[in-house]
C-alpha atoms as a PDB file:
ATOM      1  CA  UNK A   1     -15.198  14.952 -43.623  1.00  0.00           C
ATOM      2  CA  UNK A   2     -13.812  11.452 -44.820  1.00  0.00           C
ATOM      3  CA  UNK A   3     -13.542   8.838 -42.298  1.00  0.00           C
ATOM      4  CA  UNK A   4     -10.843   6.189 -42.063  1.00  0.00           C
ATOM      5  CA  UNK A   5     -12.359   3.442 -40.239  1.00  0.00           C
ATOM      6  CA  UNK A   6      -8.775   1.867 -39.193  1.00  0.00           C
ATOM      7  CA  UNK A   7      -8.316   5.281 -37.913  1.00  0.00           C
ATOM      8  CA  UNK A   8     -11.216   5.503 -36.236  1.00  0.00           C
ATOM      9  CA  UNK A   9     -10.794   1.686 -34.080  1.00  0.00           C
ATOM     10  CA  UNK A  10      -7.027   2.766 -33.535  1.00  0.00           C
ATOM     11  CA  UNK A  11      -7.933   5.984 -31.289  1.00  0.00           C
ATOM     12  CA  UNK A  12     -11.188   4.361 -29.731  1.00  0.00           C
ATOM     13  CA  UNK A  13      -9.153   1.649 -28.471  1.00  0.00           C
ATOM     14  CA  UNK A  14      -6.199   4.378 -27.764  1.00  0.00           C
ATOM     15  CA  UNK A  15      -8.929   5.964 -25.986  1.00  0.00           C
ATOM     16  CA  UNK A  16     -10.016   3.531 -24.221  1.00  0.00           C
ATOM     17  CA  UNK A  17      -6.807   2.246 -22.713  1.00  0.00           C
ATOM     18  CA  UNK A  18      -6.155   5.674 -21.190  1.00  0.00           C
ATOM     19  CA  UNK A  19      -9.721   5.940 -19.254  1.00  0.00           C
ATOM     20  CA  UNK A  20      -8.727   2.228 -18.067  1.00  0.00           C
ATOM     21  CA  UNK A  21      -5.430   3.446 -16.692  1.00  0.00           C
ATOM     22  CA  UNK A  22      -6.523   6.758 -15.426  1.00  0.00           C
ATOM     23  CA  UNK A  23      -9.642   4.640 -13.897  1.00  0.00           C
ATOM     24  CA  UNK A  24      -6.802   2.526 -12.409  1.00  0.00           C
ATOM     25  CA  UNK A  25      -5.072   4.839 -11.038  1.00  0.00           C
ATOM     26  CA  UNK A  26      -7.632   6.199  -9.060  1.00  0.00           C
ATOM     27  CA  UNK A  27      -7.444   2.365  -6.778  1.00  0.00           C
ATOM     28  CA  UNK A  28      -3.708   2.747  -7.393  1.00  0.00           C
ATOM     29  CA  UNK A  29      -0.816   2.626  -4.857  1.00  0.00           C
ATOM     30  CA  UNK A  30       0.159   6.190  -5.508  1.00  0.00           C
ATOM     31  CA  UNK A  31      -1.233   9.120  -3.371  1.00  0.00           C
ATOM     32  CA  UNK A  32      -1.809  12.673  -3.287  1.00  0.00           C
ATOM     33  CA  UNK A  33      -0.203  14.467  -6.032  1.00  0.00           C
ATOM     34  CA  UNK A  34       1.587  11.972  -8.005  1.00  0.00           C
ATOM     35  CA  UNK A  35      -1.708   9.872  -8.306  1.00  0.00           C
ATOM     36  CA  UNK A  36      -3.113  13.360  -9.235  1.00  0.00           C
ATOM     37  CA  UNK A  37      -0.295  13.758 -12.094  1.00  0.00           C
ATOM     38  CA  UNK A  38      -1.012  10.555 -13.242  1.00  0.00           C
ATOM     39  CA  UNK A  39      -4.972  10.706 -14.094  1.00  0.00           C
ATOM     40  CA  UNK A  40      -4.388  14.424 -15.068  1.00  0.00           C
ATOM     41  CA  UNK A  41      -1.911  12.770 -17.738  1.00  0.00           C
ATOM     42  CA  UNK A  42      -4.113  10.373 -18.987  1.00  0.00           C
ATOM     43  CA  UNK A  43      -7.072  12.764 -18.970  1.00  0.00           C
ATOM     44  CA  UNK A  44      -5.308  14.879 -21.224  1.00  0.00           C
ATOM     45  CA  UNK A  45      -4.123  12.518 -23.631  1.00  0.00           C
ATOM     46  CA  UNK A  46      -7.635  11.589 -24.000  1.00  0.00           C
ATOM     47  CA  UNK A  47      -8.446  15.000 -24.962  1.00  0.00           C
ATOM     48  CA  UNK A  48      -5.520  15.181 -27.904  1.00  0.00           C
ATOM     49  CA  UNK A  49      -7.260  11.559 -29.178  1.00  0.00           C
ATOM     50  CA  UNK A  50     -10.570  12.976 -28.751  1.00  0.00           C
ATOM     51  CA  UNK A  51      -9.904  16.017 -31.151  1.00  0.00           C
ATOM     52  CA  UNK A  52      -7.537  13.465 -33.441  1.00  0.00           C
ATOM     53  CA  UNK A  53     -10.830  11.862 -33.852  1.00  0.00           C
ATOM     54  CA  UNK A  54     -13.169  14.628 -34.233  1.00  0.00           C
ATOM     55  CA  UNK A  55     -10.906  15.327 -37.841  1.00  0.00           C
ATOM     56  CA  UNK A  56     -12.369  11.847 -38.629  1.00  0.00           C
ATOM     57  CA  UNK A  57     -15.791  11.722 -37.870  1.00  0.00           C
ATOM     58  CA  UNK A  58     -16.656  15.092 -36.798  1.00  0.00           C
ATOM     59  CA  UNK A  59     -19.165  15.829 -33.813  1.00  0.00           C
ATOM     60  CA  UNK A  60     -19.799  11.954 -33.301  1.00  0.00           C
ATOM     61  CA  UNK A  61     -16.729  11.850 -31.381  1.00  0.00           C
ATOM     62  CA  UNK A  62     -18.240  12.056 -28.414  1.00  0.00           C
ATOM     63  CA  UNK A  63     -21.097   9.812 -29.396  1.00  0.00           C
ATOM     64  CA  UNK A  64     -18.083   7.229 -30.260  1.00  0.00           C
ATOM     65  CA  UNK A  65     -15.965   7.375 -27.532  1.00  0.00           C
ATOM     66  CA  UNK A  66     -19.277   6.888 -25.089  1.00  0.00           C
ATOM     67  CA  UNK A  67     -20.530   3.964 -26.840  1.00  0.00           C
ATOM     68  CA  UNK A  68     -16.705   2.664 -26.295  1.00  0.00           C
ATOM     69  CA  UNK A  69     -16.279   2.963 -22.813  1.00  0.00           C
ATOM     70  CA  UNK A  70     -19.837   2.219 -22.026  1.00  0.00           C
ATOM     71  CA  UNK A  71     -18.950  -1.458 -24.074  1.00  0.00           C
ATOM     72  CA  UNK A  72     -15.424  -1.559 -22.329  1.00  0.00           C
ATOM     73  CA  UNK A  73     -17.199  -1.345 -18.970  1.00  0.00           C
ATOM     74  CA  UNK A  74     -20.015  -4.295 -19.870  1.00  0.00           C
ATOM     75  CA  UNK A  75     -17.950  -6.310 -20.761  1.00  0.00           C
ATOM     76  CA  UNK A  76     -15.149  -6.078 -18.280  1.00  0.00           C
ATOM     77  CA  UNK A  77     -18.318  -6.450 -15.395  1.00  0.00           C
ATOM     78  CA  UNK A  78     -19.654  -9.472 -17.435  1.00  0.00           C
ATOM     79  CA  UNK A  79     -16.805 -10.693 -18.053  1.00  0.00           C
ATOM     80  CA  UNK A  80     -16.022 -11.140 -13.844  1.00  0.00           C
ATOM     81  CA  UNK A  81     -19.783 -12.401 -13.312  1.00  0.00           C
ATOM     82  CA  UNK A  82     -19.603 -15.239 -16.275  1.00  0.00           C
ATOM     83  CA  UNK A  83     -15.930 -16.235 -14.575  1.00  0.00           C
ATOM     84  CA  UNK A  84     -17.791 -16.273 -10.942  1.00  0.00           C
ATOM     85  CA  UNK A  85     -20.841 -18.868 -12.342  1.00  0.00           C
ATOM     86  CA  UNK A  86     -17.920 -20.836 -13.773  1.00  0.00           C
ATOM     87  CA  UNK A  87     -16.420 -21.062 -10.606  1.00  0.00           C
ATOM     88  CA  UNK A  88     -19.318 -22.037  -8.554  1.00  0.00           C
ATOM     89  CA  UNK A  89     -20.203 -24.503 -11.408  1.00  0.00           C
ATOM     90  CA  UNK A  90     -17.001 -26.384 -10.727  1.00  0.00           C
ATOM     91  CA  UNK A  91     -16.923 -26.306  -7.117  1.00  0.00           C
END
């Protein structure tokens, strides 16, 4: 199986935008069956990258897309924490 590693980044990041917006839409405005449309939506599309990038790198998909979203999420929680300390700093 060859791997293409601009392939690759593109559907991580793909992937990673639709967890974000399905994780989104859960705090969203929308209720009841429309929100449920919604994450359903993204959920799926997930799947289609997730076998898009299985043809890539095989059965390290998975391993991939965890290490992704498990990054995505440090980062984002980091990200608020180090902007908090900055804000006390100045205060």
């Amino acid at each position: 199986m060859q791997q293409h590693p601009s392939d690759v980044v593109r559907l991580l990041e793909l992937i990673s935008t639709e967890y974000d917006a399905a994780r989104r839409g859960l705090s969203g405005t929308a209720m009841g069956v429309s929100q449920h449309q919604f994450i359903t939506a993204k959920m799926e599309r997930m799947e289609l990258l997730h076998q898009e990038l299985r043809t890539h790198v095989g059965e390290q998909a998975m391993a991939l897309i965890a290490q992704t979203l498990d990054s995505t999420q440090n980062e984002a929680s980091g990200g608020f924490g180090n902007h908090d300390a900055q804000t006390n700093e100045q205060r």
